[in-house]
Protein backbone atom coordinates (compact mmCIF):
# COMPACT_ATOMS: atom_id res chain seq x y z
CA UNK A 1 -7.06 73.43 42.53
CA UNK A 2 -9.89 73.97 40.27
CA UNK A 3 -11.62 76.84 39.17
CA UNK A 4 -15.37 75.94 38.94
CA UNK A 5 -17.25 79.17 37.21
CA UNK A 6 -21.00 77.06 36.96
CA UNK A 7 -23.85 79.06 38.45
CA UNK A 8 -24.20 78.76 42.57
CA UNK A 9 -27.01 76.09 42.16
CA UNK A 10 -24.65 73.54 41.35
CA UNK A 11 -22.45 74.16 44.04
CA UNK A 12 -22.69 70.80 45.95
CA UNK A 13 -22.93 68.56 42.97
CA UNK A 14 -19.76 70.53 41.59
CA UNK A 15 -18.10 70.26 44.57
CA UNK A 16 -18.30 66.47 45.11
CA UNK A 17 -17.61 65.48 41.32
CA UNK A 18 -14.31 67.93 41.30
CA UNK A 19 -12.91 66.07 44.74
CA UNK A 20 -13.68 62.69 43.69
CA UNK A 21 -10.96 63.18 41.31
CA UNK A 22 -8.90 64.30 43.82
CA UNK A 23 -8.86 68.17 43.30
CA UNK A 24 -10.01 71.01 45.66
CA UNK A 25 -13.01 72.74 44.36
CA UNK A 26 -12.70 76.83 43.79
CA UNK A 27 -16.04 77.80 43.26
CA UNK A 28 -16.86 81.27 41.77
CA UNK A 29 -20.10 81.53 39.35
CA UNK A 30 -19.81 83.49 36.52
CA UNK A 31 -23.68 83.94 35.88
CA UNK A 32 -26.61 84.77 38.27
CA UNK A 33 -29.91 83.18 37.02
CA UNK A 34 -33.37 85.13 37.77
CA UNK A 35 -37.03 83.66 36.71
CA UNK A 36 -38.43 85.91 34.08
CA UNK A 37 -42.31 85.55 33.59
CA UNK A 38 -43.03 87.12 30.16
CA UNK A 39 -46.59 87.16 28.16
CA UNK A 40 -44.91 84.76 25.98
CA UNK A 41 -45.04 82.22 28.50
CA UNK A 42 -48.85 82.91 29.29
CA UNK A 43 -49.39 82.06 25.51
CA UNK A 44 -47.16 79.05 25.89
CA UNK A 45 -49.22 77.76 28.74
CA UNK A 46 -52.22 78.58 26.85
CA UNK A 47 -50.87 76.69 23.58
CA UNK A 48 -49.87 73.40 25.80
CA UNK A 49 -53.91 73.57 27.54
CA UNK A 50 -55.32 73.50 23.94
CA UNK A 51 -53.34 70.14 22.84
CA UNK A 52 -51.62 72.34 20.20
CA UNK A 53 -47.90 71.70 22.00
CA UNK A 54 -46.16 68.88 19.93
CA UNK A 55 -42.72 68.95 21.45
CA UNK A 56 -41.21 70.74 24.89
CA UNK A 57 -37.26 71.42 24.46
CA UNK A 58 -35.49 71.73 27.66
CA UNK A 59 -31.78 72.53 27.51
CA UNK A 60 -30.88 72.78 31.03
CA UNK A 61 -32.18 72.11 34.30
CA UNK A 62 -32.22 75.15 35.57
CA UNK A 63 -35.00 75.36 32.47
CA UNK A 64 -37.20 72.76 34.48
CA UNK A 65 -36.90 74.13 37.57
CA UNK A 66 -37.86 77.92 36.35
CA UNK A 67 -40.48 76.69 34.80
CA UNK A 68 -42.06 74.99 37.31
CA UNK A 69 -41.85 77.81 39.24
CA UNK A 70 -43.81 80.18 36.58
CA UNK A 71 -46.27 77.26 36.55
CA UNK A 72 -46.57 76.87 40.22
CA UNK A 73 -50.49 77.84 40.57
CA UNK A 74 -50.79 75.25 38.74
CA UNK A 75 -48.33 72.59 38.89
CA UNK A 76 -50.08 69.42 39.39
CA UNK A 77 -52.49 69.87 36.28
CA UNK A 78 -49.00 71.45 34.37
CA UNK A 79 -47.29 68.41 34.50
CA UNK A 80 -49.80 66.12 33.45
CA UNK A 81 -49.96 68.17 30.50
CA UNK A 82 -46.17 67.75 30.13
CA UNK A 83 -46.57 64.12 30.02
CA UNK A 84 -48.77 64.00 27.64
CA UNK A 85 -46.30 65.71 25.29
CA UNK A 86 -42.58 65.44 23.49
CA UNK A 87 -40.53 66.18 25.97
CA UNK A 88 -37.17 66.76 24.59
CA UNK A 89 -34.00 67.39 27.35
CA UNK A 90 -30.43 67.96 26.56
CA UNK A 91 -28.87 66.11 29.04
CA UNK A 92 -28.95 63.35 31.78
CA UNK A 93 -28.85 65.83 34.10
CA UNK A 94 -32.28 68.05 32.67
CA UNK A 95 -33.80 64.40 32.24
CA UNK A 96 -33.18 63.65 35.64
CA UNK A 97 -34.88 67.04 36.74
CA UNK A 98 -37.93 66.05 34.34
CA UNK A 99 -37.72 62.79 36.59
CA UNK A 100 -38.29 64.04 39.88
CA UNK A 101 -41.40 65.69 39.31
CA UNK A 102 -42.40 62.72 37.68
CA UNK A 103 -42.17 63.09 33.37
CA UNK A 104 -40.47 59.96 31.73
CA UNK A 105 -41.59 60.79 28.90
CA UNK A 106 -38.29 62.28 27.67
CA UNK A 107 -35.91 62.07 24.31
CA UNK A 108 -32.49 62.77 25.21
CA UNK A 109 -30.14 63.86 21.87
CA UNK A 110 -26.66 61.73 21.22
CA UNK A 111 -24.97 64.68 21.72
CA UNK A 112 -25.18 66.64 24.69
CA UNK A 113 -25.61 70.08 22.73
CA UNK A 114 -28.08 72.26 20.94
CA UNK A 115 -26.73 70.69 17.69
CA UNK A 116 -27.39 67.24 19.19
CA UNK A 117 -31.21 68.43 19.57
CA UNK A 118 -31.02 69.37 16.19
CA UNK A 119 -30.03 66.59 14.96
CA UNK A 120 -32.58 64.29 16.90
CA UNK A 121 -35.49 66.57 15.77
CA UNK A 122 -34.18 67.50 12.17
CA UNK A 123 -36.19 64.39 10.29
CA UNK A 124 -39.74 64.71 12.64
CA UNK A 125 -40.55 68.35 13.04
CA UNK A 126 -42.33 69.30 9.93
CA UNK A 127 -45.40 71.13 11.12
CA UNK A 128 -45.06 70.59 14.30
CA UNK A 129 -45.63 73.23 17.54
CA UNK A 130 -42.03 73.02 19.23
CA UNK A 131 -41.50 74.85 22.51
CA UNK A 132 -38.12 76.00 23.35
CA UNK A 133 -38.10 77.05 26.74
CA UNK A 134 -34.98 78.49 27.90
CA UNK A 135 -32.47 81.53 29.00
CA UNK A 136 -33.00 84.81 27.20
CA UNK A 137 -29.17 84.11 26.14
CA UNK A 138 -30.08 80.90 24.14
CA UNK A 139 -27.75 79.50 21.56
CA UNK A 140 -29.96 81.39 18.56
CA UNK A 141 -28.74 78.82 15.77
CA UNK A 142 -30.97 76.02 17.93
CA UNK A 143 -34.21 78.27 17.14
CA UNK A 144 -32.96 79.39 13.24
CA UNK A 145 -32.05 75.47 12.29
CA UNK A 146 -34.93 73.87 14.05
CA UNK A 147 -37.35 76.78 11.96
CA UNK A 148 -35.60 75.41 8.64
CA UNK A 149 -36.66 71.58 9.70
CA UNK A 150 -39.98 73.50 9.25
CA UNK A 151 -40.61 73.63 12.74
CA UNK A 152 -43.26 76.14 14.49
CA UNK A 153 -40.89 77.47 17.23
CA UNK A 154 -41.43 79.63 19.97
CA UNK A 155 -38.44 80.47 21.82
CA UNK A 156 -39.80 81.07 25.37
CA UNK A 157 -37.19 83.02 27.91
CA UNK A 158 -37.87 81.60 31.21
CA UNK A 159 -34.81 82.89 32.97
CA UNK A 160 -32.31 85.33 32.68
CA UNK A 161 -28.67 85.23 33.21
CA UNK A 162 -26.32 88.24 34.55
CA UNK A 163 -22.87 88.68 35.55
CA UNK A 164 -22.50 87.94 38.80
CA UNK A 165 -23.09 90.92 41.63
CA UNK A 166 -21.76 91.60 45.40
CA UNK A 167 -20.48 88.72 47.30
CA UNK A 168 -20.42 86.77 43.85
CA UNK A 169 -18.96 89.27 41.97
CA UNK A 170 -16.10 89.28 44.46
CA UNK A 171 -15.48 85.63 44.45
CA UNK A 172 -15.40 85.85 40.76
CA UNK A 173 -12.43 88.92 40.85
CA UNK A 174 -11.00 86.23 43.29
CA UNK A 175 -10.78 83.38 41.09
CA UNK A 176 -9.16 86.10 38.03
CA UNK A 177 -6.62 86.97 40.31
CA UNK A 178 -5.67 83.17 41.86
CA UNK A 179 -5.43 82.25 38.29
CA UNK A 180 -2.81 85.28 37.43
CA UNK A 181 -0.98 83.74 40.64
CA UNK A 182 -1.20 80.36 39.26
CA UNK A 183 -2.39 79.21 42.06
CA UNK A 184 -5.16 77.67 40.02
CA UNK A 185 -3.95 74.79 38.33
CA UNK A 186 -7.43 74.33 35.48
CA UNK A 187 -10.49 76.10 34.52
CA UNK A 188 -13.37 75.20 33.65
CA UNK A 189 -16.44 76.50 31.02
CA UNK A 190 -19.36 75.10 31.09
CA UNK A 191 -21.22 77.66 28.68
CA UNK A 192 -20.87 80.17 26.31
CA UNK A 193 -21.99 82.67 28.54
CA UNK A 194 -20.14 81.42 31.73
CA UNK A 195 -17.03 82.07 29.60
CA UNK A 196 -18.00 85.51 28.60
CA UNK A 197 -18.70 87.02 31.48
CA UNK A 198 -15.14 85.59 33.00
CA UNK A 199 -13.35 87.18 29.78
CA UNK A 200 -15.67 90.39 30.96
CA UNK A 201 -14.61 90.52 33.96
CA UNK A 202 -10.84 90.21 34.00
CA UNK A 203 -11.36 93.04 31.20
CA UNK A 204 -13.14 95.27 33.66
CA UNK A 205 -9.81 93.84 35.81
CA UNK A 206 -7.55 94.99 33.32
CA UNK A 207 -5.81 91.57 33.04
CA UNK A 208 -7.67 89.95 30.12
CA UNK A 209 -4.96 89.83 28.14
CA UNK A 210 -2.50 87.98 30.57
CA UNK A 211 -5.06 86.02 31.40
CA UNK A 212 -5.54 85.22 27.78
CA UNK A 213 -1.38 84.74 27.54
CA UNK A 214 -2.04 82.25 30.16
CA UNK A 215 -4.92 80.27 28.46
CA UNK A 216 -3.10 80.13 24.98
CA UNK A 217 0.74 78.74 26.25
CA UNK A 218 -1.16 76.10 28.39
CA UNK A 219 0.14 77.52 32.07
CA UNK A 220 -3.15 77.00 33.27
CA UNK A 221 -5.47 74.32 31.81
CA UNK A 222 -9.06 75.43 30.33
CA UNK A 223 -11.29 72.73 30.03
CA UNK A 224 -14.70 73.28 28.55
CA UNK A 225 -18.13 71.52 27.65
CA UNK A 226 -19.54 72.17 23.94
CA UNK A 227 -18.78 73.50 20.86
CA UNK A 228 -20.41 76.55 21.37
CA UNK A 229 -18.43 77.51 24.77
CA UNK A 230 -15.56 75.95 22.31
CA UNK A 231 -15.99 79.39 20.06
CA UNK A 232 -16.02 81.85 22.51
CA UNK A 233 -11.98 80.68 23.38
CA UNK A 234 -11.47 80.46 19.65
CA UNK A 235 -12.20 84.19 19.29
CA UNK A 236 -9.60 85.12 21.48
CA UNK A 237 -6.97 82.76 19.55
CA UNK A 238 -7.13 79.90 22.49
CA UNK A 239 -6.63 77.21 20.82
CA UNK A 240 -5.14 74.79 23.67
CA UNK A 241 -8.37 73.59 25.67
CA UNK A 242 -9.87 70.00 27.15
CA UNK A 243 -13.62 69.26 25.45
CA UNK A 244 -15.01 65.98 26.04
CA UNK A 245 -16.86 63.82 23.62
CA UNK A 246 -19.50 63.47 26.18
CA UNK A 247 -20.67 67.24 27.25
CA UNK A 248 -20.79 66.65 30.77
CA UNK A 249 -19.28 67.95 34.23
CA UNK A 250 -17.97 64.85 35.14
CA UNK A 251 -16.21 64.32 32.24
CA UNK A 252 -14.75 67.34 31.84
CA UNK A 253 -13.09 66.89 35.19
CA UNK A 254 -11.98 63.12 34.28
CA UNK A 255 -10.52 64.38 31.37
CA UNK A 256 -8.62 67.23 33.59
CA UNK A 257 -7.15 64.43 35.90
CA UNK A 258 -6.28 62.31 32.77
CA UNK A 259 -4.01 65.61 31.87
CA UNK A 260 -2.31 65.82 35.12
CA UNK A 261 -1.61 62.12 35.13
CA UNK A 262 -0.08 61.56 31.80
């Protein structure tokens, strides 16, 4: 069985990918995602209006789809306006949100990552008005390396995400304990933050240490996507995880059946 800690939106998607490996899905999200309308994103919409928007970074689709619904009084006009600009996603799967409401205009980084952007935008941002709209929990070395390309960034929080509460919260104390009953046989991360709040959690548990013991001897496998989600295991001295090269869901959970079968 796996332990799937993605947000609830991804559910289905999750679901299907993990049994078309041939493993049983245990879902549990780690975060809870809320819109979050600021004055910041007011200026950004007013910034976009007056042509002065050279790129849009999306890095997530939960980003599209939060931002869509802060522009919704005006969505038709908004997303003309977004084709007419850079439109920057992290992913296949934020491109493919772009897609539906009807923006091809999109660069997708190498690397599936916030250094991936970086490194696609590092040689053309010079000057430019670059939009980074995102969760209030942003990797903060994408807005502090893309500002020493010489970029103009405004780091726009679109959406906020919590630790999980009530029903979610239980199913997430339900996973900790399954795990501690190795019932679970892998793990997975698919952020920094998903993998904080878990460690949080079993803390608040008290079992974050044998669930640590766990991680580091390999009983149960972790399996995460990114560098980033990478560090947040590091600091507790895991060092035996599964990261794909590419950063996405469905290879993470290839890669977990390629453990089990060899």
């Amino acid at each position: 069985m796996i332990g799937i800690t993605r947000p609830k939106e991804y559910l289905e998607d999750s679901a299907k990918i993990v049994r078309s490996y041939g493993f049983e899905p245990f879902f549990a999200p780690m975060i809870s995602l809320h819109p979050v309308k600021t004055i910041d994103f007011q200026y950004f919409i007013d910034r976009l209006y007056s042509d002065m928007v050279d790129y849009i970074v999306f890095t997530s689709a939960n980003g599209v789809k939060y931002t869509l619904e802060l522009a919704k009084n005006e969505e038709l006009d908004f997303i003309k306006r977004l084709k007419r600009t850079n439109i920057v996603a992290i992913g296949p799967k934020t491109a493919r949100a772009l897609r539906e409401i009807g923006v091809s205009n999109i660069i997708i980084s190498h690397e599936f990552s916030s250094e991936g952007i970086i490194d696609l935008l590092k040689d053309s941002v010079q000057g430019k008005d670059l939009e980074l709209l995102r969760s209030s929990k942003g990797n903060l070395r994408l807005n502090k390396e893309l500002k020493d390309c010489g970029a103009i960034v405004n780091d726009i929080n679109i959406y906020t995400a919590d630790l999980p509460k009530g029903a979610d919260r239980e199913r997430a104390e339900e996973l900790v304990g399954l795990i501690l009953k190795r019932r679970i046989d892998a793990v997975t991360f698919t952020s920094r933050m998903i993998a904080d709040n878990f460690f949080s959690i079993a803390e608040d548990m008290g079992v974050k240490e044998d669930i640590i013991d766990l991680f580091r001897h390999n009983k149960v496998i972790v399996a995460v996507i990114g560098r980033e989600t990478a560090k947040s295991l590091k600091r507790l001295n895991i060092r035996e995880y599964i990261m794909p090269e590419r950063f996405t869901f469905d290879d993470v959970i290839r890669e977990i059946r390629d453990k089990f079968m060899y």
